[in-house]
Protein backbone atom coordinates (compact mmCIF):
# COMPACT_ATOMS: atom_id res chain seq x y z
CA UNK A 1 11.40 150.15 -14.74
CA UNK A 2 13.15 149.60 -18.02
CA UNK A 3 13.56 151.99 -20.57
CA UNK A 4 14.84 151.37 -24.38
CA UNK A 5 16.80 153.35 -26.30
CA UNK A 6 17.01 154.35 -30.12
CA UNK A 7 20.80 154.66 -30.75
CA UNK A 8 22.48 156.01 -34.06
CA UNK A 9 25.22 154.24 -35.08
CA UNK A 10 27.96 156.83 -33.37
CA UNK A 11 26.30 155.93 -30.33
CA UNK A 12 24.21 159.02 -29.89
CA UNK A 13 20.85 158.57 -27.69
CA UNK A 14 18.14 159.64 -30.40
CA UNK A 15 15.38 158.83 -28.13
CA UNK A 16 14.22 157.01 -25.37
CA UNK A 17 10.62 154.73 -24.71
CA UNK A 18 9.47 152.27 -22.42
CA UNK A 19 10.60 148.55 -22.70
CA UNK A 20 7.11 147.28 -24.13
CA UNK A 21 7.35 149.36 -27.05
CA UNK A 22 10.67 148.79 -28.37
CA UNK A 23 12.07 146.59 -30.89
CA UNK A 24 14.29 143.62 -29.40
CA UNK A 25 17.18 144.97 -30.98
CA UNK A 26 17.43 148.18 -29.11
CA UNK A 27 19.62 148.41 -25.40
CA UNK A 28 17.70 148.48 -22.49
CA UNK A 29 18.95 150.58 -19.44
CA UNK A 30 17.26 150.87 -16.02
CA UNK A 31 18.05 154.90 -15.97
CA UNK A 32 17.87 157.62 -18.13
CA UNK A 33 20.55 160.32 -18.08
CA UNK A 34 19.70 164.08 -16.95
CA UNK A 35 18.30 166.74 -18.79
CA UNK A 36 18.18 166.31 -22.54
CA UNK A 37 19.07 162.60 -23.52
CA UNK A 38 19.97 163.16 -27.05
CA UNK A 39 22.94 165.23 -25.53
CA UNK A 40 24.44 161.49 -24.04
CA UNK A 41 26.15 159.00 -26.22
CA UNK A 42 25.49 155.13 -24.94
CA UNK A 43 28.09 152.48 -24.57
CA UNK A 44 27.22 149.16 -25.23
CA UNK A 45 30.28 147.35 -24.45
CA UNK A 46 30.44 148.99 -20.60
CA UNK A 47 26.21 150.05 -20.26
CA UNK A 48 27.64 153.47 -19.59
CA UNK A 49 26.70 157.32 -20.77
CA UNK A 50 28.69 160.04 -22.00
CA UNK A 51 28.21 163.48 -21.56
CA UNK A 52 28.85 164.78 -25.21
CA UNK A 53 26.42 167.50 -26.51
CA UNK A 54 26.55 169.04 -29.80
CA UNK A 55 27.40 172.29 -30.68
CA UNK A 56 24.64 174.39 -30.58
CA UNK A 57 23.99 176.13 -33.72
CA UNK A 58 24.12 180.08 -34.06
CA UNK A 59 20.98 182.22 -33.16
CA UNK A 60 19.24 183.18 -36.58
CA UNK A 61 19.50 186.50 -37.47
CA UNK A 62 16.53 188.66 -37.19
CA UNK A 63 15.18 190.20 -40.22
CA UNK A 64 15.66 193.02 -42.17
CA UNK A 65 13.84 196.32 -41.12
CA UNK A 66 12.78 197.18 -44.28
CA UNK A 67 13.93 200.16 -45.95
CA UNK A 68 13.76 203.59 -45.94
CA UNK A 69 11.09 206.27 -44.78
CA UNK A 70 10.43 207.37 -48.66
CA UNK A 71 9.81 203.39 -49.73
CA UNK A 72 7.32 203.00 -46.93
CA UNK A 73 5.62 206.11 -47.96
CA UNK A 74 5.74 205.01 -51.38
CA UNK A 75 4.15 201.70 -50.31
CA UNK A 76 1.64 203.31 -48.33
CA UNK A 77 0.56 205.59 -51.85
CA UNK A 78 0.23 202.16 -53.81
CA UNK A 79 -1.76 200.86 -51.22
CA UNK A 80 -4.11 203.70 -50.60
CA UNK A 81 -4.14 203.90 -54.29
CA UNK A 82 -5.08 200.16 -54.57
CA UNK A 83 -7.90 200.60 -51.84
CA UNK A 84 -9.68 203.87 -53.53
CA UNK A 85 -9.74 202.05 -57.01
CA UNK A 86 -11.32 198.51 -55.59
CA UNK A 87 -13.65 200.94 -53.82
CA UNK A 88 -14.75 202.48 -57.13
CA UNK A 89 -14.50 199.61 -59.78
């Protein structure tokens, strides 16, 4: 089975389809690398992968607690405040 691949211009394996559905213009290879392709550079000149993955990008950072027991309590006032007058208007 062939397989075509959608290179970037540094060579980087963006993705990957069957032969039937590619343009003309894009390689074809009989095998597909292991694991996660668009961690593979292709080589046009020798039909040959390289291992190059990026650098994975730092976990986000989780949020914010909020803030302090008398702000919450606060916040809860407003909202019980909020409630009682749409109950009564």
């Amino acid at each position: 089975m062939k397989y075509a691949l959608n290179v970037n211009t540094d060579g980087r394996i963006l993705s990957a389809t069957f032969d039937r559905y590619a343009p003309a213009q894009w390689p074809r290879v009989d095998t597909l690398p292991q694991g996660d392709i668009t961690d593979y550079l292709y080589h046009a000149d020798t039909k040959s992968f390289e291992y190059k993955p990026l650098p994975k990008p730092d976990p986000p950072k989780p949020p914010e607690t909020g803030g302090t027991a008398a702000e919450i309590a606060r916040l809860e006032e407003r909202i019980n405040n909020l409630e009682q007058n749409a109950i009564y208007n």
